[in-house]
N, C-alpha and C. Protein backbone atom coordinates (compact mmCIF):
# COMPACT_ATOMS: atom_id res chain seq x y z
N UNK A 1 129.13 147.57 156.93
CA UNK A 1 128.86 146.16 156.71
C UNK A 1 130.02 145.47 156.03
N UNK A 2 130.91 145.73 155.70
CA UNK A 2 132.42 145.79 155.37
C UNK A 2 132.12 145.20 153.45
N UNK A 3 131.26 145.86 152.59
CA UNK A 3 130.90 145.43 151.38
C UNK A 3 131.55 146.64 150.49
N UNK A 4 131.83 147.99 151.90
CA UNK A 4 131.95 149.06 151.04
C UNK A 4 130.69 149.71 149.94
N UNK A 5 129.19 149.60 150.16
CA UNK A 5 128.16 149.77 150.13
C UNK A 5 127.29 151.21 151.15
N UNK A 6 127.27 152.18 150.49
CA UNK A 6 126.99 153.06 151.37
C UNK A 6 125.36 152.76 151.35
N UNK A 7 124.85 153.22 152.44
CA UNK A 7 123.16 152.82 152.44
C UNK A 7 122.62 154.10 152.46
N UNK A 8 121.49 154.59 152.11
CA UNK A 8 120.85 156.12 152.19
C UNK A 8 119.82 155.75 153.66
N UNK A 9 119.88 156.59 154.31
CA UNK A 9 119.04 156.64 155.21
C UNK A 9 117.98 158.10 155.18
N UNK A 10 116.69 157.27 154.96
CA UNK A 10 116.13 158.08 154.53
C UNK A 10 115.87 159.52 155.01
N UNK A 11 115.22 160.72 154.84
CA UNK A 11 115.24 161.97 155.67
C UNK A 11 113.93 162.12 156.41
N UNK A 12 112.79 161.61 155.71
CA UNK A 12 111.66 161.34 156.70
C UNK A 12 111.41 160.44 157.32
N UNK A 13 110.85 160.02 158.97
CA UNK A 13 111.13 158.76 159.27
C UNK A 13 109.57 158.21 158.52
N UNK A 14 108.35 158.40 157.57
CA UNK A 14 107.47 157.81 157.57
C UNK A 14 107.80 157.15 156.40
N UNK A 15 107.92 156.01 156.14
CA UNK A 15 108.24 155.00 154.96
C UNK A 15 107.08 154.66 154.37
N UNK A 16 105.93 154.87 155.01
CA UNK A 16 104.31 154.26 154.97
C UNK A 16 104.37 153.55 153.64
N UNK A 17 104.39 154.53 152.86
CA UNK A 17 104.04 154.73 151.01
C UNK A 17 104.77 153.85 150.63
N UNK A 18 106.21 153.65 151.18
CA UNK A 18 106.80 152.67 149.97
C UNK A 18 106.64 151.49 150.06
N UNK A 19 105.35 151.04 151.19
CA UNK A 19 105.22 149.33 151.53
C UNK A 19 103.75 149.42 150.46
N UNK A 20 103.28 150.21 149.38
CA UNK A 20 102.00 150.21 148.90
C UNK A 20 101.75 148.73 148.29
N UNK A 21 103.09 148.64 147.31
CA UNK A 21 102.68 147.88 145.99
C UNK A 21 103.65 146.64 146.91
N UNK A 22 103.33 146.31 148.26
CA UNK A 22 104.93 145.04 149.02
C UNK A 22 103.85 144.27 149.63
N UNK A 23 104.17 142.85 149.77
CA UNK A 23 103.22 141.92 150.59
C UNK A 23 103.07 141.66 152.26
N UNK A 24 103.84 143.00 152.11
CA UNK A 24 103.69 142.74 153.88
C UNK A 24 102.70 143.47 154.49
N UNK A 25 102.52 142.61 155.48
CA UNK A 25 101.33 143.01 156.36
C UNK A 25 101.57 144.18 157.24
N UNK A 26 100.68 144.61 157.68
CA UNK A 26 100.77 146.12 158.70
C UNK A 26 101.53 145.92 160.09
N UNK A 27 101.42 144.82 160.71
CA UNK A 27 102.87 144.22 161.59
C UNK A 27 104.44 144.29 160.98
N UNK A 28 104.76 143.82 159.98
CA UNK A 28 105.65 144.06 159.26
C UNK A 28 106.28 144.92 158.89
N UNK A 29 105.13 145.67 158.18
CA UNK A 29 105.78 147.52 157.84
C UNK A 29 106.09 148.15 159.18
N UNK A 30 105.34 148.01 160.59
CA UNK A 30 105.86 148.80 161.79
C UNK A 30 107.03 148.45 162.06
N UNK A 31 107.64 146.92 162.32
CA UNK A 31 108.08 146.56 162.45
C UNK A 31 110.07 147.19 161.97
N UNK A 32 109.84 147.17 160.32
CA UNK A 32 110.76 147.69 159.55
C UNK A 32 110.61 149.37 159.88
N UNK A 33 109.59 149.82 160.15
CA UNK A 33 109.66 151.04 159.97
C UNK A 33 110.14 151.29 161.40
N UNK A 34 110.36 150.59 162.37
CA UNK A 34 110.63 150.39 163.56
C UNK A 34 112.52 150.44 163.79
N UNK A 35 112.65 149.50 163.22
CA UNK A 35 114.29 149.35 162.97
C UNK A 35 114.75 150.12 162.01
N UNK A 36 114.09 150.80 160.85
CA UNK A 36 114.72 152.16 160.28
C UNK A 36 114.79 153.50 160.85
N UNK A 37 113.43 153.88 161.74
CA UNK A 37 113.64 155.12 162.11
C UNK A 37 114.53 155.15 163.49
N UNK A 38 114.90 153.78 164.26
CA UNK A 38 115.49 153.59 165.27
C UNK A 38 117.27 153.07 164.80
N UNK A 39 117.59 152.18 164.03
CA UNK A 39 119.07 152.44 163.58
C UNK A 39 119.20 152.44 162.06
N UNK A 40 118.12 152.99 161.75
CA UNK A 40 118.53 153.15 159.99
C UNK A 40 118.67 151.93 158.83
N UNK A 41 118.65 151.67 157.97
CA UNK A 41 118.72 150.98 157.17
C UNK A 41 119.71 149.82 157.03
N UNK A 42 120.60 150.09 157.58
CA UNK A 42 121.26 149.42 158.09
C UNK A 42 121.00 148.10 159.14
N UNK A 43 120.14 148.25 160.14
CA UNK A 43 119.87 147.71 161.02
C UNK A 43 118.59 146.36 159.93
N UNK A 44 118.24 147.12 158.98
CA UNK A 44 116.96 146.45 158.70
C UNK A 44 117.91 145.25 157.52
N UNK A 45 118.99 145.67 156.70
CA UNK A 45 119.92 144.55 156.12
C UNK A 45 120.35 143.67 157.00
N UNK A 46 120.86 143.95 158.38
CA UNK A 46 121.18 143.02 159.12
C UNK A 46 120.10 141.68 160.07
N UNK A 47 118.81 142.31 159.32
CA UNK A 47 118.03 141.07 159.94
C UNK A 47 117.66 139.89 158.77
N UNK A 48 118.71 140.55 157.35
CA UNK A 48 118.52 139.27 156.47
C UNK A 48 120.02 138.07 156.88
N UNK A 49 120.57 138.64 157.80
CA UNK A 49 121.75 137.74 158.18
C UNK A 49 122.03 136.86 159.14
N UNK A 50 122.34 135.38 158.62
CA UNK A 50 123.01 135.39 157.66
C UNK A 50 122.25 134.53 156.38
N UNK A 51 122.75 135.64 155.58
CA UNK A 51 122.22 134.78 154.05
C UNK A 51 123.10 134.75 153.15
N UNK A 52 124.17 133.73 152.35
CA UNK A 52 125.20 133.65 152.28
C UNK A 52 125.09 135.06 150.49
N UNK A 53 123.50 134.55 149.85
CA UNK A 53 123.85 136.07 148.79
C UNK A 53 124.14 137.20 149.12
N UNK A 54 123.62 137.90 150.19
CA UNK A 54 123.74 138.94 150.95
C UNK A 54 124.73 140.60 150.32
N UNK A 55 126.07 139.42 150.08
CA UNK A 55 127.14 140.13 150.04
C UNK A 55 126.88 140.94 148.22
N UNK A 56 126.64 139.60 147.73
CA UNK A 56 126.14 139.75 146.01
C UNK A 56 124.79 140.57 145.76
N UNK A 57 123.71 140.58 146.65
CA UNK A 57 122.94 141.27 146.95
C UNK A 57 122.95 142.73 146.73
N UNK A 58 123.98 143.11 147.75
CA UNK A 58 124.17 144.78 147.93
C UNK A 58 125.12 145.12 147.25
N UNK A 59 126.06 144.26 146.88
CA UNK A 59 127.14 144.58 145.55
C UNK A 59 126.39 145.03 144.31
N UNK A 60 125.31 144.44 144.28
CA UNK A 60 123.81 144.47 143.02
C UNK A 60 123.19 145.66 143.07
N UNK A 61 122.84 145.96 144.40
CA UNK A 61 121.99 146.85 144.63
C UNK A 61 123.13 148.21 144.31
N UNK A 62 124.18 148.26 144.82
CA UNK A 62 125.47 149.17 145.02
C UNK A 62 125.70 149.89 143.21
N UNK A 63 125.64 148.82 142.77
CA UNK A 63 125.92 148.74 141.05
C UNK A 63 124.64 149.50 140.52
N UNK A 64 123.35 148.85 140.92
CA UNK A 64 122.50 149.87 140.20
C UNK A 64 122.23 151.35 140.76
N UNK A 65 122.56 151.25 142.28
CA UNK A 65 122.50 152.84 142.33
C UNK A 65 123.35 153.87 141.84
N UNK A 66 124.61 153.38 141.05
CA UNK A 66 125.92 153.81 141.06
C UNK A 66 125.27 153.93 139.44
N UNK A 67 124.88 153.25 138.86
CA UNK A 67 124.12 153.53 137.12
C UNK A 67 123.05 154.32 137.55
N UNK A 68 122.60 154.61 138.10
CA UNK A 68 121.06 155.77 138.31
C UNK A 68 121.46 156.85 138.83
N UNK A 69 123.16 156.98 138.62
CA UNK A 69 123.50 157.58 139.45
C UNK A 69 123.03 158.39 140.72
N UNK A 70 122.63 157.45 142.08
CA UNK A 70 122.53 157.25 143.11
C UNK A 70 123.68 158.01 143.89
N UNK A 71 123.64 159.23 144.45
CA UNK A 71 124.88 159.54 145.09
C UNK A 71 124.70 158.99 146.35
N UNK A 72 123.55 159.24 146.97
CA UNK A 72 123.38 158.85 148.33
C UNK A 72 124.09 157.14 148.71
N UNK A 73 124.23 156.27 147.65
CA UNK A 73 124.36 155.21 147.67
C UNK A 73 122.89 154.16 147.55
N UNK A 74 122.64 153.32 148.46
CA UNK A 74 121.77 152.56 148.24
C UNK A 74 120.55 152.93 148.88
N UNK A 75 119.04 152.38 148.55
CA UNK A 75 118.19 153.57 148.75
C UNK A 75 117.21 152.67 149.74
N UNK A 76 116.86 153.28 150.04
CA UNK A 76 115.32 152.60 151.22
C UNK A 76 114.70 151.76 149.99
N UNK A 77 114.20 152.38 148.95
CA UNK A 77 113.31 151.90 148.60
C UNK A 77 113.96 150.28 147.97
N UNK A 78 115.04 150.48 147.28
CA UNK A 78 115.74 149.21 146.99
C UNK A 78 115.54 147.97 148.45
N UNK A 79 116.13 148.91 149.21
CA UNK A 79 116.12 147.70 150.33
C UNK A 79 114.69 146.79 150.41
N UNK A 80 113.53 147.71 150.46
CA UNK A 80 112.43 147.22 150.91
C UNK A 80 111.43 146.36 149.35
N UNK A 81 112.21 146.82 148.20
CA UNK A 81 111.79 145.84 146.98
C UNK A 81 112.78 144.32 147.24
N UNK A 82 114.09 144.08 148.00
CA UNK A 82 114.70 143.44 148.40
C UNK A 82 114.25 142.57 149.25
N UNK A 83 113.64 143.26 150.36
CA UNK A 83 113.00 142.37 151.42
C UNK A 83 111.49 142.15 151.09
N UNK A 84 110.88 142.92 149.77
CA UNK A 84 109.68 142.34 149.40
C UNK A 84 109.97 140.47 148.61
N UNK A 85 111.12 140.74 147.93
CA UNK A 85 111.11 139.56 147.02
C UNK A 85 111.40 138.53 148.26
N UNK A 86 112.25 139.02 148.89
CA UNK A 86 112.63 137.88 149.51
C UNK A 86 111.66 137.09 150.39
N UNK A 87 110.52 138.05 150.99
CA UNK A 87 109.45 137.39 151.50
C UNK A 87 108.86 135.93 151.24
N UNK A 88 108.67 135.34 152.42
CA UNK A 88 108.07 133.94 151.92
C UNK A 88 106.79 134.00 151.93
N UNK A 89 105.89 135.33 151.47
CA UNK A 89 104.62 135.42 150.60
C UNK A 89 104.48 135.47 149.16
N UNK A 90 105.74 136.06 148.75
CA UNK A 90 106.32 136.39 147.52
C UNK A 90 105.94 135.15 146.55
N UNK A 91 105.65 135.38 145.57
CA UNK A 91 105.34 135.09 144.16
C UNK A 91 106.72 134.46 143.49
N UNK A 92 106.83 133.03 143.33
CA UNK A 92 107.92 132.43 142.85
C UNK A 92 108.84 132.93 141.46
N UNK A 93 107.50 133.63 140.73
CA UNK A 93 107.84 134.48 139.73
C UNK A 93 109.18 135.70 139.84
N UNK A 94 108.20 136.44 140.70
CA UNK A 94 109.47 137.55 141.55
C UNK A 94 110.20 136.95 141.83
N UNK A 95 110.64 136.21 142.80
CA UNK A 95 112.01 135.66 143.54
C UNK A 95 112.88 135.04 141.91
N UNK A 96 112.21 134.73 140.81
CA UNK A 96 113.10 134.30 139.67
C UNK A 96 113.74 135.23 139.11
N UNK A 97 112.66 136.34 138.99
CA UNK A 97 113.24 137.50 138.35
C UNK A 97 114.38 138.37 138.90
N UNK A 98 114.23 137.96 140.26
CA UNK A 98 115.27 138.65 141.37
C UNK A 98 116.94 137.88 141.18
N UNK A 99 116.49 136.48 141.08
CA UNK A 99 117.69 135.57 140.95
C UNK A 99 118.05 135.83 139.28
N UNK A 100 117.85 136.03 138.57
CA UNK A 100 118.56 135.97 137.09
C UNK A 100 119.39 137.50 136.95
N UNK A 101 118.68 138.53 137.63
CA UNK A 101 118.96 139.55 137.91
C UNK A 101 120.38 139.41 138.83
N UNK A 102 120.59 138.39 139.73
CA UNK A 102 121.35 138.31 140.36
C UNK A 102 123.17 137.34 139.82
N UNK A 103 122.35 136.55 139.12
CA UNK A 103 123.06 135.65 138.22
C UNK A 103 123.78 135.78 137.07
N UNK A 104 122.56 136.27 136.34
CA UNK A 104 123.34 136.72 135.23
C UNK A 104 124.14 138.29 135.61
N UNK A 105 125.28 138.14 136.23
CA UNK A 105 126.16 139.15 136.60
C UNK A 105 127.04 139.86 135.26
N UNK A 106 127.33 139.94 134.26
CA UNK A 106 127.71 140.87 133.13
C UNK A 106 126.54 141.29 132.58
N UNK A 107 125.36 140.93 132.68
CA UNK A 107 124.48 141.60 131.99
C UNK A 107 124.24 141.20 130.66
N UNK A 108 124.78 139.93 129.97
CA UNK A 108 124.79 139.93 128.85
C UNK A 108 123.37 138.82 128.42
N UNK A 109 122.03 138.58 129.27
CA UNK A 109 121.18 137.61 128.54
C UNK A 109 121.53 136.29 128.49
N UNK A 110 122.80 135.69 129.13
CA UNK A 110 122.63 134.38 129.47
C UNK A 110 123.52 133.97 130.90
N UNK A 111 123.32 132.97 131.37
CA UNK A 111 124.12 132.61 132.86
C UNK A 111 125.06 131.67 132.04
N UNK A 112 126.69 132.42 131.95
CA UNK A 112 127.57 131.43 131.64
C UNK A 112 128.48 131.25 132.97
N UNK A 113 129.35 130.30 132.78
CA UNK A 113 130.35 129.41 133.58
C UNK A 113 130.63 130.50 134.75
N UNK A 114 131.62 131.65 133.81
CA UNK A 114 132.18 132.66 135.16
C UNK A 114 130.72 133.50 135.68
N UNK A 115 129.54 133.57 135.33
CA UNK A 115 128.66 133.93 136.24
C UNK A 115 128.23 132.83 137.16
N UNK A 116 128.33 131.73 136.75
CA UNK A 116 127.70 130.34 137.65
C UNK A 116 128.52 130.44 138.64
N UNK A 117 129.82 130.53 138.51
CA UNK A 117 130.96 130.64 139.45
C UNK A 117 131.25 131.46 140.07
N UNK A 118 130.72 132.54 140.24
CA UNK A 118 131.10 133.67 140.59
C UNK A 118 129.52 133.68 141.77
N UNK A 119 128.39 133.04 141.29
CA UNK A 119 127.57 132.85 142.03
C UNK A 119 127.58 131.86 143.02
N UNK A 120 128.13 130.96 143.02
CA UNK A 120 128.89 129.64 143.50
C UNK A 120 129.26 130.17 144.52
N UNK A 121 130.86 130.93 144.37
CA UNK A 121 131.45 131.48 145.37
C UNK A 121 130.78 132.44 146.44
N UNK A 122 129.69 132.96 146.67
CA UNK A 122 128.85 133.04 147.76
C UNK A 122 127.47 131.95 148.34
N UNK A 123 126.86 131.02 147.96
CA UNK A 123 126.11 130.47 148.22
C UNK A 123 127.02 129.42 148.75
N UNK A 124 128.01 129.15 148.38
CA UNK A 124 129.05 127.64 148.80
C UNK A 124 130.72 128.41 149.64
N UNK A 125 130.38 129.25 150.39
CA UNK A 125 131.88 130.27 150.29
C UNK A 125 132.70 129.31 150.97
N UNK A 126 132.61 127.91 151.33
CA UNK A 126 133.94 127.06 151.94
C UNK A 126 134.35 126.14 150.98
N UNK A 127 134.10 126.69 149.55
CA UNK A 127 134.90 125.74 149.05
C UNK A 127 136.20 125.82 148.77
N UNK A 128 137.12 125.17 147.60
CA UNK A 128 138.65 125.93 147.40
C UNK A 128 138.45 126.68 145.97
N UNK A 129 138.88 127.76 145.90
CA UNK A 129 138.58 128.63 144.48
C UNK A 129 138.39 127.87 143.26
N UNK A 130 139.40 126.55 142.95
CA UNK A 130 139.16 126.04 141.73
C UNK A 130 137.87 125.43 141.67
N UNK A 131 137.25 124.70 142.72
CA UNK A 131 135.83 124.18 142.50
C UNK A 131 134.98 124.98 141.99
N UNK A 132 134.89 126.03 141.93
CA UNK A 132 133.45 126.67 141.47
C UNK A 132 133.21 126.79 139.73
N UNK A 133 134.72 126.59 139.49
CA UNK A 133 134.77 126.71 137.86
C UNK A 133 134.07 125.15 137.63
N UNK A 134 134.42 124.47 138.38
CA UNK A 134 134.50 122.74 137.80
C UNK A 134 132.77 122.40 138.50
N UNK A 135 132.09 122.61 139.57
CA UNK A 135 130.87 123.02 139.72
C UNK A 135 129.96 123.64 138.39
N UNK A 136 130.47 124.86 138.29
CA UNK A 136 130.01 125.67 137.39
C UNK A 136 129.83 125.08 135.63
N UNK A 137 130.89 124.62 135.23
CA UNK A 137 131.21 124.01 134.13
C UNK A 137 130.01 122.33 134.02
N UNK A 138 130.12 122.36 135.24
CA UNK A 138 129.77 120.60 135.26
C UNK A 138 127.91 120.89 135.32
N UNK A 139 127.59 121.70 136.07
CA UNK A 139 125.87 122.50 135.89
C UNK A 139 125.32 122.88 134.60
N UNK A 140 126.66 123.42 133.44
CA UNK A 140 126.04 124.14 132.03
C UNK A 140 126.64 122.89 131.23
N UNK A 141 127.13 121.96 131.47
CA UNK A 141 127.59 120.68 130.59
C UNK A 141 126.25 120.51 130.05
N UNK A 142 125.18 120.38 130.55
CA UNK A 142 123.76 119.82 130.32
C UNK A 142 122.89 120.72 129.17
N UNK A 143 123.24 121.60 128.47
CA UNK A 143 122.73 122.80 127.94
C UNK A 143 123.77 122.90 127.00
N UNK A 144 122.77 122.70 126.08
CA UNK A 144 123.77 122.80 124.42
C UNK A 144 124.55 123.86 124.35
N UNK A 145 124.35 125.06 124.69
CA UNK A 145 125.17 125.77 124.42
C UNK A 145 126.44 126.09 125.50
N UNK A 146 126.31 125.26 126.83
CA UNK A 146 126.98 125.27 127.88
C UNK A 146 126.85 126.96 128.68
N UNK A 147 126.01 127.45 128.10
CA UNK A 147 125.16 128.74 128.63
C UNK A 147 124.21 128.54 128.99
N UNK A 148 123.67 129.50 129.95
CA UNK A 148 121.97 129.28 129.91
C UNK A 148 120.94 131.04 129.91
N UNK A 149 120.13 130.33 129.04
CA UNK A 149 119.29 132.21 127.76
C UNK A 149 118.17 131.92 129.50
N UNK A 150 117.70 133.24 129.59
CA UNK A 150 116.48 133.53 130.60
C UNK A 150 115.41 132.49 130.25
N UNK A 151 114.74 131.81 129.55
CA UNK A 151 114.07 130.92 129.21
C UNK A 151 114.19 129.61 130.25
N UNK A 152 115.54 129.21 129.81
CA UNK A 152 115.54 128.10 131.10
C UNK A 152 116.22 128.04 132.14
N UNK A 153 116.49 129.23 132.14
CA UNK A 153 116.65 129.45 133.89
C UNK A 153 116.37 128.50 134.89
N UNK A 154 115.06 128.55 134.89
CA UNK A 154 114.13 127.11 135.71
C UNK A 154 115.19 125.62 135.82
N UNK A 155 115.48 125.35 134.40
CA UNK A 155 116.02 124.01 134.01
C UNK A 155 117.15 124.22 135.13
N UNK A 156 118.31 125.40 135.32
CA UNK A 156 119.20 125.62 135.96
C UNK A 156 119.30 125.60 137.72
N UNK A 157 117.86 126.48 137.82
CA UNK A 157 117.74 126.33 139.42
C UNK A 157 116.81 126.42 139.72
N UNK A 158 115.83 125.02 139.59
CA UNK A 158 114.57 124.59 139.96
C UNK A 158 114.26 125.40 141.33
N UNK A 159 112.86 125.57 141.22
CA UNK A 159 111.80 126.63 142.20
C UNK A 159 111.86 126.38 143.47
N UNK A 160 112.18 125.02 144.10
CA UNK A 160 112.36 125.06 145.39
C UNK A 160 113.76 124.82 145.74
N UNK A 161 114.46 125.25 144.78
CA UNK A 161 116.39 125.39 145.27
C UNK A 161 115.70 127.13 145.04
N UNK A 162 115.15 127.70 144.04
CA UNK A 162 114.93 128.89 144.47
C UNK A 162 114.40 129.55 145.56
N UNK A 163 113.26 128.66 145.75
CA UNK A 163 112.44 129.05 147.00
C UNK A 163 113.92 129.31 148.46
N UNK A 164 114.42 128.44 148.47
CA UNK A 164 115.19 128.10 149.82
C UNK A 164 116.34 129.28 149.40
N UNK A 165 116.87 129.36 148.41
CA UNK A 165 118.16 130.70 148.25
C UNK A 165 117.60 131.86 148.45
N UNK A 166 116.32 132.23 148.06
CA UNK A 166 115.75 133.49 147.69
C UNK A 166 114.45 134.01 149.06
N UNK A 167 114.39 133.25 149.97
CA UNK A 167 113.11 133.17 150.82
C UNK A 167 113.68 133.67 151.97
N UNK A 168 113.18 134.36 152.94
CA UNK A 168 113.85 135.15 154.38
C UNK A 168 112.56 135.28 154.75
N UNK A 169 112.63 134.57 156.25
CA UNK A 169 111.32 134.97 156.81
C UNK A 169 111.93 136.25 157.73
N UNK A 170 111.53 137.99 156.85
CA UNK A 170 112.08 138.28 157.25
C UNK A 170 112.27 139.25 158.89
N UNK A 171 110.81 139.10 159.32
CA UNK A 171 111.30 139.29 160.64
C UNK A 171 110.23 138.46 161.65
N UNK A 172 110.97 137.97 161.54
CA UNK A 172 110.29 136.17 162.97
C UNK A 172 111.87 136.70 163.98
């Protein structure tokens, strides 16, 4: 997928179990379980495309398998908590928790400038490099601390700019 992201493909083809605690319906799970046991996991990332996070996505996913130390690389089950959030049955809650997770990129408890920007640069990828700082800067101007703490997140990227970044209908 040229991310440099290795994907695990699983060793049994029955996935059944890991759709227990996911909102998809029994069309759905065949469906995925359809395009995994036929081109692998792979095939099933490529029906979220194109979605311009995508890339930040599996860079995410890549990072935490690489801390759980994940040798296989990235795992079925990630993918399919991935394509649970992203569902447009999904719980606005989840899709937030998915995006701060995504946002706040150092890990440090708040979304500052070079994470805004750094998020920028895939949701907007035609802009020219300096805009995303001056975007970015000009979004946390509004927030006393020119940061933003998990609390108001919301204030940052209201639910239906979330809904529309975070939503994949994902197999129509």
């Amino acid at each position: 997928m040229g991310n440099g992201a290795s994907v695990q493909t699983p060793q049994t083809a029955d996935i059944q179990d890991l759709f227990e605690d996911t909102v998809f319906n029994e069309s759905e799970i065949r469906r995925i379980s359809v395009l995994n046991a036929e081109n692998g996991t792979e095939a099933i990332l490529a029906t979220l495309l194109p979605m311009p996070l995508l890339p930040h996505i599996l860079s995410w996913l890549a990072d935490q398998a690489r801390r759980e130390n994940l040798s296989e690389g990235i795992t079925i089950e990630q993918i399919i908590y991935l394509l649970d959030t992203l569902h447009p049955s999904q719980l606005i809650e989840n899709k937030r928790d998915l995006a701060w997770k995504l946002y706040d990129i150092d890990e440090d408890g708040y979304i500052a400038q070079s994470d805004l920007a750094e998020v920028l640069r895939y949701i907007l990828p035609s802009l020219p490099l300096s805009k995303y700082q001056v975007l970015a800067r000009r979004a946390l101007s509004r927030f006393p601390e020119k940061r933003v703490a998990r609390r108001d997140f919301d204030k940052l990227v209201p639910d239906a700019q979330l809904l529309k970044i975070l939503t994949k209908p994902i197999l129509t």
